[in-house]
N, C-alpha and C. Protein backbone atom coordinates (compact mmCIF):
# COMPACT_ATOMS: atom_id res chain seq x y z
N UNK A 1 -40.00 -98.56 87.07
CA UNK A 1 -39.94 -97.12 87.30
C UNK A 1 -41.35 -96.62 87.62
N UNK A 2 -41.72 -95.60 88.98
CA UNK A 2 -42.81 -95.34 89.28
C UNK A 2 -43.31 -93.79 88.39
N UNK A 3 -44.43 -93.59 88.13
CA UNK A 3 -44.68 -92.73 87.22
C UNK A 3 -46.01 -92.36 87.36
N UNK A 4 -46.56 -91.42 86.29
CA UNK A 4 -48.11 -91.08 86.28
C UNK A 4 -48.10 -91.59 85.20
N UNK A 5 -49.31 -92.12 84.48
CA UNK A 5 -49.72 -92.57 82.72
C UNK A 5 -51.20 -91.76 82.97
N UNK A 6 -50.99 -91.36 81.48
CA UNK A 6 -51.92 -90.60 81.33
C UNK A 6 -53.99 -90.78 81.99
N UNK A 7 -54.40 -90.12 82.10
CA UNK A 7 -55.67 -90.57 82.90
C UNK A 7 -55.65 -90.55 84.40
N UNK A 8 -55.10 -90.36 85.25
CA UNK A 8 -54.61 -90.16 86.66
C UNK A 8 -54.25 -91.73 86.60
N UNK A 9 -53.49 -92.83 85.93
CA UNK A 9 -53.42 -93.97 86.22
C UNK A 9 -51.61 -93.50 87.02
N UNK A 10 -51.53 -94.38 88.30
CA UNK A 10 -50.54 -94.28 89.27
C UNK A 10 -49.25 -95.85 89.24
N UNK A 11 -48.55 -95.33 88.35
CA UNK A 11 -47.80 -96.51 88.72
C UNK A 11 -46.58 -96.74 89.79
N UNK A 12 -46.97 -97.68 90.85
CA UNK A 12 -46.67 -97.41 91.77
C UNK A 12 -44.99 -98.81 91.48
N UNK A 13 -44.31 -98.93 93.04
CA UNK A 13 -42.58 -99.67 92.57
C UNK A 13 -43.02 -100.96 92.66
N UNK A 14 -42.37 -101.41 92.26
CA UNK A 14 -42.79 -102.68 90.97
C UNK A 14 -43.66 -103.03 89.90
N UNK A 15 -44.11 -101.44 89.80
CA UNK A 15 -44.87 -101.44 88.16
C UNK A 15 -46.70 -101.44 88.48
N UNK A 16 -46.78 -101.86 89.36
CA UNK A 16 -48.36 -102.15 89.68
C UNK A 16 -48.77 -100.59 89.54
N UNK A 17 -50.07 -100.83 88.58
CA UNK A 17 -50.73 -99.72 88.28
C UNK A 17 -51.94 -99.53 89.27
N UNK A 18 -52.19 -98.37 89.65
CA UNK A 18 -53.28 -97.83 90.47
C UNK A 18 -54.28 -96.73 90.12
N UNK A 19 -55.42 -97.05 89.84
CA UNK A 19 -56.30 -96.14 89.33
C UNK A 19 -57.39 -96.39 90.34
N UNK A 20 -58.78 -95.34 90.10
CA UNK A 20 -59.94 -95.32 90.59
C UNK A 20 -60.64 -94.42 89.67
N UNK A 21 -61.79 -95.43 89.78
CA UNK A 21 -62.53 -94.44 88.31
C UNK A 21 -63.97 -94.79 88.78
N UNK A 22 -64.86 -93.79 88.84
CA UNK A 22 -66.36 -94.10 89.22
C UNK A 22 -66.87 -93.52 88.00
N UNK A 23 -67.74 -94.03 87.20
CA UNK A 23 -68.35 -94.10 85.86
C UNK A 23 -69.99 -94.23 86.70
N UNK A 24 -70.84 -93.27 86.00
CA UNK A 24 -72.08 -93.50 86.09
C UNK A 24 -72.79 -92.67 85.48
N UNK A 25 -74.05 -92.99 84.76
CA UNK A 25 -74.36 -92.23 83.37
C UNK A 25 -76.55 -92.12 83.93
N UNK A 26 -76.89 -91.24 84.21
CA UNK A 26 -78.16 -91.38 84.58
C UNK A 26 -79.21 -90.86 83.31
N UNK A 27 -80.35 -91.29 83.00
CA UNK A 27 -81.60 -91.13 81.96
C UNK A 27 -82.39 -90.44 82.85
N UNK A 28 -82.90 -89.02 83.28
CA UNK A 28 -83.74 -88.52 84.06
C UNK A 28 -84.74 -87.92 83.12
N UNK A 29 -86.00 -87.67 84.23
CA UNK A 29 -87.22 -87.24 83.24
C UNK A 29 -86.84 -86.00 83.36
N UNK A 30 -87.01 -84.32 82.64
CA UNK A 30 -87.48 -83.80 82.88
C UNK A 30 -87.97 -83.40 83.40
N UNK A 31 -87.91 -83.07 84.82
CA UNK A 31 -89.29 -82.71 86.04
C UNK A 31 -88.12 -82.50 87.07
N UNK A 32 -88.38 -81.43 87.99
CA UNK A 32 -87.86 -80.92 88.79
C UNK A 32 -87.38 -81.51 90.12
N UNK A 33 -88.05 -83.10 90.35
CA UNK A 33 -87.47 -84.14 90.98
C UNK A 33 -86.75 -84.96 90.56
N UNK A 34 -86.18 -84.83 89.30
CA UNK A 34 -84.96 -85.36 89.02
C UNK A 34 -83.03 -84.70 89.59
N UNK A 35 -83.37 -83.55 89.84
CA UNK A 35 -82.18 -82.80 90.35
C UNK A 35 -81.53 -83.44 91.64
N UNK A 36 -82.72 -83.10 92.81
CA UNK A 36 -82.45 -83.50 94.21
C UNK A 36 -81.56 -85.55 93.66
N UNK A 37 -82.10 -85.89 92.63
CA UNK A 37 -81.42 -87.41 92.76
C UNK A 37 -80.49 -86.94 92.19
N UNK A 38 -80.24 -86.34 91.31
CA UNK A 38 -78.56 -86.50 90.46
C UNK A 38 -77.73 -85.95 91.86
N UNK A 39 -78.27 -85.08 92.14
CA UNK A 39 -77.08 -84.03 93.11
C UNK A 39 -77.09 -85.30 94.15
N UNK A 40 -77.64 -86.12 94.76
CA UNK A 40 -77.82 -86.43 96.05
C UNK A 40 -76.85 -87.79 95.71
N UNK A 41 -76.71 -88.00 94.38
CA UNK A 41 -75.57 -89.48 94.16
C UNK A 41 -74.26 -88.95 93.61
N UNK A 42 -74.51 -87.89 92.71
CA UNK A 42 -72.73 -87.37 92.98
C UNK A 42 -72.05 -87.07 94.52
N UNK A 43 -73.24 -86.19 95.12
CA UNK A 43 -72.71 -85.90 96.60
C UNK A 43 -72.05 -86.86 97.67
N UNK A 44 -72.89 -88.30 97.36
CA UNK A 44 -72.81 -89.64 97.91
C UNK A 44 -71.53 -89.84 97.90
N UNK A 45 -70.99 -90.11 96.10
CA UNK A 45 -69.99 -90.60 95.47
C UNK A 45 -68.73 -89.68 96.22
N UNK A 46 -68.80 -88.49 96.25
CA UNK A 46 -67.43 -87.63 96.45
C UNK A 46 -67.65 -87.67 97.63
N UNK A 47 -68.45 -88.07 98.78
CA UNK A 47 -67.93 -88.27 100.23
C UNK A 47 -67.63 -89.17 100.45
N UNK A 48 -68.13 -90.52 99.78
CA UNK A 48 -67.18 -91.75 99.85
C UNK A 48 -65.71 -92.17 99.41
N UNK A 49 -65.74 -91.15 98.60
CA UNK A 49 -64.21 -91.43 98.44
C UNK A 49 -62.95 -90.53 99.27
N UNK A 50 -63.58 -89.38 100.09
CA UNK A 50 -63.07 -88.39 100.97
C UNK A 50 -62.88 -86.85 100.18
N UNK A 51 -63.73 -86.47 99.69
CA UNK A 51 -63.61 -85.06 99.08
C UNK A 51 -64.04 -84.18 99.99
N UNK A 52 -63.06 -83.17 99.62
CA UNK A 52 -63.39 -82.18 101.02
C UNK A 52 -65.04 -81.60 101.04
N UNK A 53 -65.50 -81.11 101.72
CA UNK A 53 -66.91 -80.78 101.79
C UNK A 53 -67.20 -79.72 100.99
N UNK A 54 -66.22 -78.65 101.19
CA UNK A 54 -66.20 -77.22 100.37
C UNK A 54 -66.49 -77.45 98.72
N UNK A 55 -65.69 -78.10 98.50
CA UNK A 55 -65.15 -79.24 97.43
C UNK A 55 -66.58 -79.62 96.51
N UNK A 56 -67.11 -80.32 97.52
CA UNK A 56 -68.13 -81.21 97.08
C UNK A 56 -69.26 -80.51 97.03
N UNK A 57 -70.01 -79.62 97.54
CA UNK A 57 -70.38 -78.18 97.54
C UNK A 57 -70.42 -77.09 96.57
N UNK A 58 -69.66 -77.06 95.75
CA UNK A 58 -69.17 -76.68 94.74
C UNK A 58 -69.95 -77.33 93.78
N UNK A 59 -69.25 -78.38 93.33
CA UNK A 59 -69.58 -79.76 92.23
C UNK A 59 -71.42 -79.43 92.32
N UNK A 60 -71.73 -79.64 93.64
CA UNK A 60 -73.31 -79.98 93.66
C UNK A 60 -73.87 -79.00 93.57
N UNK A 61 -73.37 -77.45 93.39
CA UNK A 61 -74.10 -76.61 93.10
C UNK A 61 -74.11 -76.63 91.72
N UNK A 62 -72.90 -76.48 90.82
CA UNK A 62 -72.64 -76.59 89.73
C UNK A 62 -73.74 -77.25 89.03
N UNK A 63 -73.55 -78.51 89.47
CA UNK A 63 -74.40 -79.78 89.05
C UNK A 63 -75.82 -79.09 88.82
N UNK A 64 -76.35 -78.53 89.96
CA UNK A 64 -77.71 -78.17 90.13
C UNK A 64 -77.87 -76.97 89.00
N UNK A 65 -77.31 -76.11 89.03
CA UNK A 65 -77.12 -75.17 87.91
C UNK A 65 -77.37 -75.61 86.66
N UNK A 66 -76.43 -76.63 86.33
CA UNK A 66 -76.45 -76.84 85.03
C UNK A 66 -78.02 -77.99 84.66
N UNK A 67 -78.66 -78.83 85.49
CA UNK A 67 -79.77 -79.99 85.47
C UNK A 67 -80.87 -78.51 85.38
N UNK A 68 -80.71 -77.50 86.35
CA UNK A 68 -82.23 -76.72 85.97
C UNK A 68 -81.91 -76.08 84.84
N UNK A 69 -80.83 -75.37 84.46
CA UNK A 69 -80.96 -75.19 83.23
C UNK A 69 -81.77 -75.58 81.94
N UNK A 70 -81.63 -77.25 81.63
CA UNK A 70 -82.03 -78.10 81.21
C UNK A 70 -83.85 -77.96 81.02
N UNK A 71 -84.14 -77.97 82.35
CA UNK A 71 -85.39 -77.68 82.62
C UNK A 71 -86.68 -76.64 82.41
N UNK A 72 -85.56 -75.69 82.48
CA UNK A 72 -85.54 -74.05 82.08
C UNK A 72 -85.94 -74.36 80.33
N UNK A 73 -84.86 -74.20 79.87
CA UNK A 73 -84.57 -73.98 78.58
C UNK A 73 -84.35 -75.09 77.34
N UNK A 74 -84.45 -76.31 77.93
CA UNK A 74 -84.16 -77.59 76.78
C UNK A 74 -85.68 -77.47 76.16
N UNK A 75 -86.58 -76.40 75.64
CA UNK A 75 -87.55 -76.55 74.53
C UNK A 75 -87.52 -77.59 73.27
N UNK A 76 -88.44 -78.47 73.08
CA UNK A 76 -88.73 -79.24 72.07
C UNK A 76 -87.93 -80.52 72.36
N UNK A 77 -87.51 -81.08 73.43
CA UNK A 77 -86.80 -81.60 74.05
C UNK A 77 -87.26 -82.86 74.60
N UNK A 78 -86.85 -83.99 74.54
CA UNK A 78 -87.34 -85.31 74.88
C UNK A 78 -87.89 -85.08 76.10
N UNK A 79 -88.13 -86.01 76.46
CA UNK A 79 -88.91 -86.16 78.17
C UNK A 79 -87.61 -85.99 78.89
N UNK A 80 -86.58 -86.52 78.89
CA UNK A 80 -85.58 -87.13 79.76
C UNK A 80 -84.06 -85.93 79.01
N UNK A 81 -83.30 -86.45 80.08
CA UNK A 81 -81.84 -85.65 79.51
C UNK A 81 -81.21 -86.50 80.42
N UNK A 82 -79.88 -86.39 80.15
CA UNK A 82 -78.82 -87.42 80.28
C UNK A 82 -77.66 -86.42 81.27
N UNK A 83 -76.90 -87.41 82.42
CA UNK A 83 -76.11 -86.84 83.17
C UNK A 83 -75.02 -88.07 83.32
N UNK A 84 -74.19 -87.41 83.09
CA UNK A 84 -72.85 -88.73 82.62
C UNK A 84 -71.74 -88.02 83.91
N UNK A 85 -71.20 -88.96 84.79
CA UNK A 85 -70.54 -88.07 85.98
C UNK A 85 -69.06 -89.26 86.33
N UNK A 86 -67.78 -88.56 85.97
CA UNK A 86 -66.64 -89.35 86.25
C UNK A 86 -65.94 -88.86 87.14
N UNK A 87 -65.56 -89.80 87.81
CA UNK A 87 -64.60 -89.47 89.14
C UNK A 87 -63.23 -90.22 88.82
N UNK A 88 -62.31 -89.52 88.56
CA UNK A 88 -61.11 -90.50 88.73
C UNK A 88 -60.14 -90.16 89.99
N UNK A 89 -58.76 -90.65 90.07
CA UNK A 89 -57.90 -89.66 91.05
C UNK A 89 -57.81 -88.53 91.40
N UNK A 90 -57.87 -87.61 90.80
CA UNK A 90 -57.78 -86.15 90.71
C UNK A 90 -58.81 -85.49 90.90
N UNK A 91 -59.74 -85.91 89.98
CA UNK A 91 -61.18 -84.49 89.42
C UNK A 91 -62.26 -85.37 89.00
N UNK A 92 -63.20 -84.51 88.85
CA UNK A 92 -64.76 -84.68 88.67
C UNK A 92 -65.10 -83.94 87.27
N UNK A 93 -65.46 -85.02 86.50
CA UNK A 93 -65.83 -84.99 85.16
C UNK A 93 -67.08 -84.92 85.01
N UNK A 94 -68.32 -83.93 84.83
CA UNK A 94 -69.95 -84.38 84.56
C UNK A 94 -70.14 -83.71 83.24
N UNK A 95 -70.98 -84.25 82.66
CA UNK A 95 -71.40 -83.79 81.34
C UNK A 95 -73.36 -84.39 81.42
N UNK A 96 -73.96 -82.79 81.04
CA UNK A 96 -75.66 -82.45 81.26
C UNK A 96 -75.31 -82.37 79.48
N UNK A 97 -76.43 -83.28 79.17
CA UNK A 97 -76.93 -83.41 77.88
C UNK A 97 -78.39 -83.54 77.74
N UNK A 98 -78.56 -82.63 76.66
CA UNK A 98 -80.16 -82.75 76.59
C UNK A 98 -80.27 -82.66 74.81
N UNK A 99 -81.67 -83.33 74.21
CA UNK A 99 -81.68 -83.05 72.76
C UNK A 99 -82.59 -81.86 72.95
N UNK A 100 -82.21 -80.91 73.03
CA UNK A 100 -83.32 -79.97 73.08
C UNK A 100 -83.25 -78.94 72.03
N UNK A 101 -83.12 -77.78 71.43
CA UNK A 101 -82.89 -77.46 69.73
C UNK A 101 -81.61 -76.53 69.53
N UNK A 102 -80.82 -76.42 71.11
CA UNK A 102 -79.83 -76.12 71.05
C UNK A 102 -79.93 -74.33 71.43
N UNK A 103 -78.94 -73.37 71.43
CA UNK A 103 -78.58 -72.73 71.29
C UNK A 103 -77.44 -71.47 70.85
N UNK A 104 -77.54 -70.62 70.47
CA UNK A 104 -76.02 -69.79 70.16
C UNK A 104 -75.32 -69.16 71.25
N UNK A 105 -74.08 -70.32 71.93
CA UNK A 105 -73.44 -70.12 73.33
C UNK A 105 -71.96 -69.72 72.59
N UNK A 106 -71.97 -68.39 71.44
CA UNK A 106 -70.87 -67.54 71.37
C UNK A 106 -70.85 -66.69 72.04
N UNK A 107 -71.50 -66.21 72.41
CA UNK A 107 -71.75 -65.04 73.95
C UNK A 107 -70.93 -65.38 74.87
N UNK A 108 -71.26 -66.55 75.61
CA UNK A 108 -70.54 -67.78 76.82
C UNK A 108 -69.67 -67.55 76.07
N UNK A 109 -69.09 -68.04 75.21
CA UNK A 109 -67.59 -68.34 74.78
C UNK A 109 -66.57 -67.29 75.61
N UNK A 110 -66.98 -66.01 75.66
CA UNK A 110 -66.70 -65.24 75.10
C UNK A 110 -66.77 -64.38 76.73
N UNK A 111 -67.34 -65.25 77.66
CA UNK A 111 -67.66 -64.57 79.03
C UNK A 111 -68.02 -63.53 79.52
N UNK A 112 -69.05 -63.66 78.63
CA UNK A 112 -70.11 -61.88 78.73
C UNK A 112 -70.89 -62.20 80.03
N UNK A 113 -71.20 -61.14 80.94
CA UNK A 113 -71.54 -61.40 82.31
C UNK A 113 -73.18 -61.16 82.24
N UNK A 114 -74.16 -61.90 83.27
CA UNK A 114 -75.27 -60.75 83.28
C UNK A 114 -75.45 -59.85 83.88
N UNK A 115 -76.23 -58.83 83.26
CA UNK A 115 -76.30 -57.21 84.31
C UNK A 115 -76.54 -57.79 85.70
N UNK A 116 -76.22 -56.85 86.65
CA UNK A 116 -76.14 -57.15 87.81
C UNK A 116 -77.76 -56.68 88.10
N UNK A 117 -78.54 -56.21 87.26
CA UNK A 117 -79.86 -55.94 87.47
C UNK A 117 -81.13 -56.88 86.17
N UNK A 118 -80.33 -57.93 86.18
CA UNK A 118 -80.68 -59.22 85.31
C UNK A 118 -81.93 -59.84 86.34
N UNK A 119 -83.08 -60.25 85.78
CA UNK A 119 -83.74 -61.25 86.88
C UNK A 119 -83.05 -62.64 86.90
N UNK A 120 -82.33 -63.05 85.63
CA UNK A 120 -82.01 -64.63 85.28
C UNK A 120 -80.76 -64.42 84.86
N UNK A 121 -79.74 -65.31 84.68
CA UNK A 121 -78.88 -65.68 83.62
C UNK A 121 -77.34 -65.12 84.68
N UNK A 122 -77.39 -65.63 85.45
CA UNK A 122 -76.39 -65.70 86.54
C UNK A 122 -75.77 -67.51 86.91
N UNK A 123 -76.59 -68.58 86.36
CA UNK A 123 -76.34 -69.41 86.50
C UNK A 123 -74.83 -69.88 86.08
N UNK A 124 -74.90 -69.45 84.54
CA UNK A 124 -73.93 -69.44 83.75
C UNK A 124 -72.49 -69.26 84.81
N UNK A 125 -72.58 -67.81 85.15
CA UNK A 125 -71.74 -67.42 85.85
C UNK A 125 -71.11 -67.91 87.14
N UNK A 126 -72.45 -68.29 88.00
CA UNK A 126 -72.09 -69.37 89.24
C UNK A 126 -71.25 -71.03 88.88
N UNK A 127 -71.52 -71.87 87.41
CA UNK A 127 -71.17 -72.93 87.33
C UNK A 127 -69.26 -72.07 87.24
N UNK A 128 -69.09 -71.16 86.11
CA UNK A 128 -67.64 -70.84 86.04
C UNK A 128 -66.92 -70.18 87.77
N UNK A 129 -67.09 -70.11 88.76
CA UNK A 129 -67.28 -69.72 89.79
C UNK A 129 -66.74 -70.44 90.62
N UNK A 130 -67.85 -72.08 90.50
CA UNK A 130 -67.21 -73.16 90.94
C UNK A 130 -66.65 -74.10 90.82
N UNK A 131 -66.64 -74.35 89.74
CA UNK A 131 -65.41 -75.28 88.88
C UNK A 131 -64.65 -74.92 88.07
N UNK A 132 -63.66 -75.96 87.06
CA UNK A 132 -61.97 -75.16 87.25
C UNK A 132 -62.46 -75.17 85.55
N UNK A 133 -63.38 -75.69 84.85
CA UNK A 133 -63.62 -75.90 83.43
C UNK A 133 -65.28 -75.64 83.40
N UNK A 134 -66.00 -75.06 82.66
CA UNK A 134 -67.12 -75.23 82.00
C UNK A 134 -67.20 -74.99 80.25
N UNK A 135 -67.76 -75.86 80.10
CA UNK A 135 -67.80 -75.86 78.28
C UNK A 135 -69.22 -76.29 77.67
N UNK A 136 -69.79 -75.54 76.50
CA UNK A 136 -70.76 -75.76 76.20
C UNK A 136 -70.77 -76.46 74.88
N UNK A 137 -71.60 -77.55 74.33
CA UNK A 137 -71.18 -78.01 73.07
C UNK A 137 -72.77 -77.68 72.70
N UNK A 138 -73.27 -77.17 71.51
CA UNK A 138 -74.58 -76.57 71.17
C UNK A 138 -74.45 -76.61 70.18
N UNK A 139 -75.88 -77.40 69.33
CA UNK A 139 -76.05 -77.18 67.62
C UNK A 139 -77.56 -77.01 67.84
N UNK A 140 -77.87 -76.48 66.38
CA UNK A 140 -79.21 -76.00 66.23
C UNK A 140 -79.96 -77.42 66.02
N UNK A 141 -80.86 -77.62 66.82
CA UNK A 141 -81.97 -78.87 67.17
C UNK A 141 -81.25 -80.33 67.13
N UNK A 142 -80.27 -80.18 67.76
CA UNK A 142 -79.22 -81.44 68.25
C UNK A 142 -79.11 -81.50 69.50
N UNK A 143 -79.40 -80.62 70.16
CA UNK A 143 -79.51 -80.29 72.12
C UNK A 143 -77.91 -79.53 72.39
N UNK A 144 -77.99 -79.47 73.85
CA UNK A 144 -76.92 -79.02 73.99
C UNK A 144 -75.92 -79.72 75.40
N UNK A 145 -74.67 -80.09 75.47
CA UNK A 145 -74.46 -80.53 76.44
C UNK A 145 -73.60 -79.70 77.55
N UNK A 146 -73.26 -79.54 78.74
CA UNK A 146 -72.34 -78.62 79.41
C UNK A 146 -71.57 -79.83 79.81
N UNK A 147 -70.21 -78.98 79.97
CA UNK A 147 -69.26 -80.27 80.55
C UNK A 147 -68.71 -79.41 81.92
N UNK A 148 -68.72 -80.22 83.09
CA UNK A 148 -68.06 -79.63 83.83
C UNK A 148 -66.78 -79.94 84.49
N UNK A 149 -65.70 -79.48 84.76
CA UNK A 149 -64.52 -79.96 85.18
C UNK A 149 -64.52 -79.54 86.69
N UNK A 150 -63.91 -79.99 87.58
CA UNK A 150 -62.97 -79.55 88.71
C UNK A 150 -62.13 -80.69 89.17
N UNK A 151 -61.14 -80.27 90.15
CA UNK A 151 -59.96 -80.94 90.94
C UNK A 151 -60.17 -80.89 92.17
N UNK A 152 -60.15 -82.21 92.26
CA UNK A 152 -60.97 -82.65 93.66
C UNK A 152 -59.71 -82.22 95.05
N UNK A 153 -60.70 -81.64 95.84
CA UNK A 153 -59.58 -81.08 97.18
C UNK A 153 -60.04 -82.53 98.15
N UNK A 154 -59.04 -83.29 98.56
CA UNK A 154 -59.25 -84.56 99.70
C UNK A 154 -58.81 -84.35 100.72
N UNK A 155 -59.84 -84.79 102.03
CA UNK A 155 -59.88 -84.83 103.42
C UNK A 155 -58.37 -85.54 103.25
N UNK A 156 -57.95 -85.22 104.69
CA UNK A 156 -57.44 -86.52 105.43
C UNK A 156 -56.82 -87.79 105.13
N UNK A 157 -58.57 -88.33 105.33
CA UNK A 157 -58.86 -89.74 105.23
C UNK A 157 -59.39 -90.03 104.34
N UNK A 158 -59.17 -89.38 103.06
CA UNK A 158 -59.46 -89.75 101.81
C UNK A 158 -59.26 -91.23 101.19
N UNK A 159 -60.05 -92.05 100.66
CA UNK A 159 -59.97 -93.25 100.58
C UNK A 159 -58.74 -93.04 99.39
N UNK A 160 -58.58 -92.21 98.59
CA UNK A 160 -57.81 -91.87 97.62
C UNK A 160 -56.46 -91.73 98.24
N UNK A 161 -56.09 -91.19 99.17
CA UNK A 161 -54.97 -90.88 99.89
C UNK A 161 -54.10 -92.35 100.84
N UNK A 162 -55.33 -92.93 101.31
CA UNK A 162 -54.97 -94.47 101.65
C UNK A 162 -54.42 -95.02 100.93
N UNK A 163 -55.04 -95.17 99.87
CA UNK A 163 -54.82 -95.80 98.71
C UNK A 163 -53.63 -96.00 98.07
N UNK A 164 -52.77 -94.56 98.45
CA UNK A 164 -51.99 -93.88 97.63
C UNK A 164 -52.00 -93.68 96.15
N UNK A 165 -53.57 -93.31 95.67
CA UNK A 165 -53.54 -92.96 94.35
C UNK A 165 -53.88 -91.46 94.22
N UNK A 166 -53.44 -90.27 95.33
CA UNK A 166 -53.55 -89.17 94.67
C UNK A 166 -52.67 -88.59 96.35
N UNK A 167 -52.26 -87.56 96.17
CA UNK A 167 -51.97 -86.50 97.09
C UNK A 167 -52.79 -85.37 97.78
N UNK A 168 -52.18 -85.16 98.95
CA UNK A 168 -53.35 -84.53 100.10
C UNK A 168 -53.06 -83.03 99.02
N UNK A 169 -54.21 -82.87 99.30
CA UNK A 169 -55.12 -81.76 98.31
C UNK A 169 -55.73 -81.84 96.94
N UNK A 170 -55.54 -83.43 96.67
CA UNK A 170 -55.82 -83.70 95.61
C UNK A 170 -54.90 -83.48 93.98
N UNK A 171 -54.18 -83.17 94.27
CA UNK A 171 -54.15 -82.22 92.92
C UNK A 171 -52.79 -83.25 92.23
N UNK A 172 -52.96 -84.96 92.14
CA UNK A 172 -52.29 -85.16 91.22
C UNK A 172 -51.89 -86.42 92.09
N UNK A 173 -50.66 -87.35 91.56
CA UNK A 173 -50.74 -88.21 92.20
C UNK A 173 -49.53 -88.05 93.55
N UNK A 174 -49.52 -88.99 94.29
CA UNK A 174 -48.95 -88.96 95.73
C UNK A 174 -47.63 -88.32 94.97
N UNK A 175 -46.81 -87.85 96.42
CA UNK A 175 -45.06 -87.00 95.96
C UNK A 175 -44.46 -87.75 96.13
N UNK A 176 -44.68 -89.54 97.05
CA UNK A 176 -43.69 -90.45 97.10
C UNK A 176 -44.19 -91.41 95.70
N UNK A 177 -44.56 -90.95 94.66
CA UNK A 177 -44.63 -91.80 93.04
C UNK A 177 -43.84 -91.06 92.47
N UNK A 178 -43.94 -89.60 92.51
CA UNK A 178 -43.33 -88.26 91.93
C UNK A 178 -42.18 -88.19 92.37
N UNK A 179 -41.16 -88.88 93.58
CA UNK A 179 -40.14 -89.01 93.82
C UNK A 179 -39.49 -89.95 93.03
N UNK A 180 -39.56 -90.88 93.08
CA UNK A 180 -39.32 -92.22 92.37
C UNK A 180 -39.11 -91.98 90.89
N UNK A 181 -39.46 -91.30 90.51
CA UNK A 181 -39.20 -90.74 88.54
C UNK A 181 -38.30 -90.64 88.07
């Protein structure tokens, strides 16, 4: 019986399971030439697999948002911070971690905006903007990490769509697995 299992795993007729999962976890310094590399290998990653451009655009602003942040504001903070970035069938998983002494993100919770006559603190607002999840995990001098979610929109010729491990627009697996149920 063809089906979805949990994780975007695709089981396709005769049981054969189909997944795709890109795992990659980067140690960057601190320093403002670490961004242009994180953004420039997620960007890599989601055009190789066929993500729409708009799509991917998104993610890499996000991305960028959340790494200067880091930069900005991770005070007392190792040299380096950590960028953990998953791609499976569907969506784009990144999580920005830094030990830096944390902050009180009940405000965020809570989606308080900045004045529109703010010099700063619009970032916040641009990552929720472009992706479908943002979440902050923050303790006092434990650092803080952002997680970001979205659902990947696929070209075409999405290597994912070849594949038949997801459906054109992304959003789940093919309708001839979803028939078969």
């Amino acid at each position: 019986m063809a089906g979805v299992w949990p994780g975007g795993l695709v089981e396709c007729p005769g049981g054969e399971v189909k997944s795709m999962e890109v795992l990659f976890s980067l140690a960057l310094p601190r320093d403002e030439a670490s961004v242009p590399v994180v953004r420039q290998l997620c960007r890599t990653s989601l055009q190789n697999i066929g993500v729409e451009p708009e799509c991917v655009s998104d993610i890499e602003l996000a991305l960028t948002e959340a790494c200067t942040n880091v930069l900005k504001h991770a005070f007392d903070s190792r040299e380096e911070y950590r960028v953990e970035i998953k791609l499976d069938n569907t969506k784009c998983s990144i999580a920005i971690i830094d030990e830096g002494r944390g902050f009180d993100h009940s405000a965020l919770a809570k989606g308080e905006e900045a004045a529109m006559s703010a010099e700063g603190g619009r970032g916040i607002q641009l990552m929720r903007a472009l992706v479908d999840k943002v979440n902050f995990t923050s303790a006092p001098e434990q650092g803080t990490m952002v997680h970001l979610v979205k659902t990947l929109a696929l070209q075409e010729d999405s290597m994912l769509l070849n594949l038949g491990l997801s459906k054109p627009g992304g959003y789940g697996p093919p309708a001839s697995v979803l028939a078969q149920e």
